[in-house]
Every structure is written in structure tokens, then in C-alpha cells.
C-alpha atoms as a PDB file:
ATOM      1  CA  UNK A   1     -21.578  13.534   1.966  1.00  0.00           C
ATOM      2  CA  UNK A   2     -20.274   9.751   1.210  1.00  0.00           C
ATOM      3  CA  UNK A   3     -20.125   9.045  -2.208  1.00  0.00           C
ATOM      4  CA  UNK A   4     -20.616   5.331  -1.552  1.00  0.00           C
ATOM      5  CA  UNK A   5     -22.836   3.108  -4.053  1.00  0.00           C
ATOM      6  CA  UNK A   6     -25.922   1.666  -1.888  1.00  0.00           C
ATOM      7  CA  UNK A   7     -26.907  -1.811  -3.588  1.00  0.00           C
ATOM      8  CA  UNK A   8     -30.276  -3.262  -3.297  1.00  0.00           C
ATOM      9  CA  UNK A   9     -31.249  -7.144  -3.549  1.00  0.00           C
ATOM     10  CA  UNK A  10     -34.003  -7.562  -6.049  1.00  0.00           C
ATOM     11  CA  UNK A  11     -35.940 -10.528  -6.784  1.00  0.00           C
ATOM     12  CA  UNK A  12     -36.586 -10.751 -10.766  1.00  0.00           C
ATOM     13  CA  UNK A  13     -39.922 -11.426 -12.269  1.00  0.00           C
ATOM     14  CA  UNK A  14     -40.853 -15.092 -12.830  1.00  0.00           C
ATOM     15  CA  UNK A  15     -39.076 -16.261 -16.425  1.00  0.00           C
ATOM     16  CA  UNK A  16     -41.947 -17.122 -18.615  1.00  0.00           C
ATOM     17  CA  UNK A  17     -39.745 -20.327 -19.923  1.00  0.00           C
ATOM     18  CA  UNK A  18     -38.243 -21.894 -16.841  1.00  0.00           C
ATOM     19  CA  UNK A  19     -40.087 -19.986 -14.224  1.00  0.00           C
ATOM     20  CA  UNK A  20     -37.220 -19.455 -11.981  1.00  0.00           C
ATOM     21  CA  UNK A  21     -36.796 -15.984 -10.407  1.00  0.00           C
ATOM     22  CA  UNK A  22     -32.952 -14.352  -9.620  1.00  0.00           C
ATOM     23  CA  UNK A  23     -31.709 -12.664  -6.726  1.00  0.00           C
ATOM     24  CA  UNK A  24     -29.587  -9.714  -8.347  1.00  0.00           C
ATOM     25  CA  UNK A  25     -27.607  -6.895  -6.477  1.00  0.00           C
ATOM     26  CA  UNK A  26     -28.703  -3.467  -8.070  1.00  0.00           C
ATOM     27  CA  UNK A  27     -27.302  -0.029  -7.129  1.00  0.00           C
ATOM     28  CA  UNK A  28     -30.343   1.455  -5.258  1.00  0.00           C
ATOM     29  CA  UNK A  29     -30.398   4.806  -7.223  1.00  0.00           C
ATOM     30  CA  UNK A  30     -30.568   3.613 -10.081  1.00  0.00           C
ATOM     31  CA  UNK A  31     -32.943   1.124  -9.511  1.00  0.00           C
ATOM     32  CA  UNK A  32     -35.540   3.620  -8.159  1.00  0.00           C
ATOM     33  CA  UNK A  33     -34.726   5.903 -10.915  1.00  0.00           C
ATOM     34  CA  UNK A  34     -35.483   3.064 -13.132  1.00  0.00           C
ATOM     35  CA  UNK A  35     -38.983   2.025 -11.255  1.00  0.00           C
ATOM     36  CA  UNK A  36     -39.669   6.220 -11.325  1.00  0.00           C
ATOM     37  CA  UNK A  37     -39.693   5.517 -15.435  1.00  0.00           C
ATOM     38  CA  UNK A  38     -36.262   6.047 -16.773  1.00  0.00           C
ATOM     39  CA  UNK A  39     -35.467   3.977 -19.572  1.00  0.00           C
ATOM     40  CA  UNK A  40     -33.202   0.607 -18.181  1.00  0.00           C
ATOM     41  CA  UNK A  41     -30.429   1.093 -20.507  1.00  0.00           C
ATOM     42  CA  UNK A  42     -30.014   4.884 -19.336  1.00  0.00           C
ATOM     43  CA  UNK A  43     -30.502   3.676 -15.452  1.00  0.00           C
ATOM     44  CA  UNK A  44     -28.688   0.780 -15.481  1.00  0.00           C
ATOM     45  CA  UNK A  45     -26.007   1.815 -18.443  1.00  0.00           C
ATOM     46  CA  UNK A  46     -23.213  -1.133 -17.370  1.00  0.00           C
ATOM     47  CA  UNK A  47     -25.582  -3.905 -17.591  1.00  0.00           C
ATOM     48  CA  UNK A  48     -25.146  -6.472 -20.426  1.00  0.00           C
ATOM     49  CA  UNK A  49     -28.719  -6.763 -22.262  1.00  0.00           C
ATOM     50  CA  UNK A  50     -29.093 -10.459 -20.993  1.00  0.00           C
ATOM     51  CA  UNK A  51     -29.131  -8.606 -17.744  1.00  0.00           C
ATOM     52  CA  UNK A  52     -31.097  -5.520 -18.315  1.00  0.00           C
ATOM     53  CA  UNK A  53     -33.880  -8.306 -19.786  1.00  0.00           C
ATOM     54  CA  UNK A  54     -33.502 -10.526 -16.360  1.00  0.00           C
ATOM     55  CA  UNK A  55     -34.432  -7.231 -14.287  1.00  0.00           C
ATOM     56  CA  UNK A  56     -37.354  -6.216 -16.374  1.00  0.00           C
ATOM     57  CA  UNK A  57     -39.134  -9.370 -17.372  1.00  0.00           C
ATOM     58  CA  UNK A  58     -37.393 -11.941 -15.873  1.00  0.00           C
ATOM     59  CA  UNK A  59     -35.943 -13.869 -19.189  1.00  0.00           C
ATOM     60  CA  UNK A  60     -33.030 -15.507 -18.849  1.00  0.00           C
ATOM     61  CA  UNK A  61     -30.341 -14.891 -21.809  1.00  0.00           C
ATOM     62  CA  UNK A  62     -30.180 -19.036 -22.467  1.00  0.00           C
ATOM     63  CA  UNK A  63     -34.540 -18.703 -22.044  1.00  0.00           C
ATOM     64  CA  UNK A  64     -34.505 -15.771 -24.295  1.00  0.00           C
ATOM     65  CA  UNK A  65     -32.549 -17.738 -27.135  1.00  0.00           C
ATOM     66  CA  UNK A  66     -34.807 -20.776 -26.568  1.00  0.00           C
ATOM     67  CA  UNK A  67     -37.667 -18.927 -27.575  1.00  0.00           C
ATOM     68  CA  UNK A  68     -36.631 -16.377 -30.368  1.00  0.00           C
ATOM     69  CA  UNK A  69     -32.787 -17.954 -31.474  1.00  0.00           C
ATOM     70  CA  UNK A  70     -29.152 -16.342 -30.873  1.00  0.00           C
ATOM     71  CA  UNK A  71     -29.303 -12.589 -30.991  1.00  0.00           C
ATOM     72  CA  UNK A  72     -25.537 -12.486 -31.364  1.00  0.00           C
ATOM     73  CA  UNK A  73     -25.656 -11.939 -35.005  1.00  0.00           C
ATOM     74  CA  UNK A  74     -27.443  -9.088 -35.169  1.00  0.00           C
END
């Protein structure tokens, strides 16, 4: 049994302030255990939140501070 990572291109949803889409690379697993309804910081644990945000809606982290300010101070 390999224990190799399978990656997955995935096309982001449309950002709601630019309306650009991203190409990411995704481990496959964890992207289907994602889709199957676990939560996206369990599946997808290393991700920064800029880019747990870009897989699930599509916002950019630069879009995202456009429209609600820095989250860095929190």
C-alpha cells in the first residue's frame, strides 16, 4: 500500500470582489473528505485561513480585507 499524497487541481469559486477564480493543488483525500462535510479547518488542518477562505468561497485574503478591514489584530 503506497503511502503517497494524491493532489487534486481545483478551480476556486468566483471571488465576489475581483471575480477571479484560482487554480489550487489540494491533497485529494482531504478534499473529498471536506466536500463529504468535514469541517475545512479539520480537512485541510495546514492551510493558512486566507487559504481555507479561497477554497470555500473564493475570497481572496487582500479581497477579504477590502471588504471587512485587516483581521490581523484580532
Amino acid at each position: 500500500m503506497s503511502s503517497q499524497v494524491r493532489t487534486i487541481e481545483i478551480l476556486t469559486p468566483r471571488c465576489m470582489v475581483c471575480g477571479d477564480n484560482t487554480l489550487m493543488t489540494v491533497d485529494a483525500e482531504r478534499y473529498v473528505a471536506w466536500k463529504d462535510g468535514m469541517l475545512i479547518q479539520d480537512a485541510f488542518s495546514e492551510l493558512s485561513r486566507d487559504q481555507a477562505e479561497l477554497i470555500k468561497t473564493g475570497t481572496h485574503g487582500e479581497c477579504w480585507n477590502k471588504m471587512f478591514g485587516n483581521s490581523d489584530d484580532e
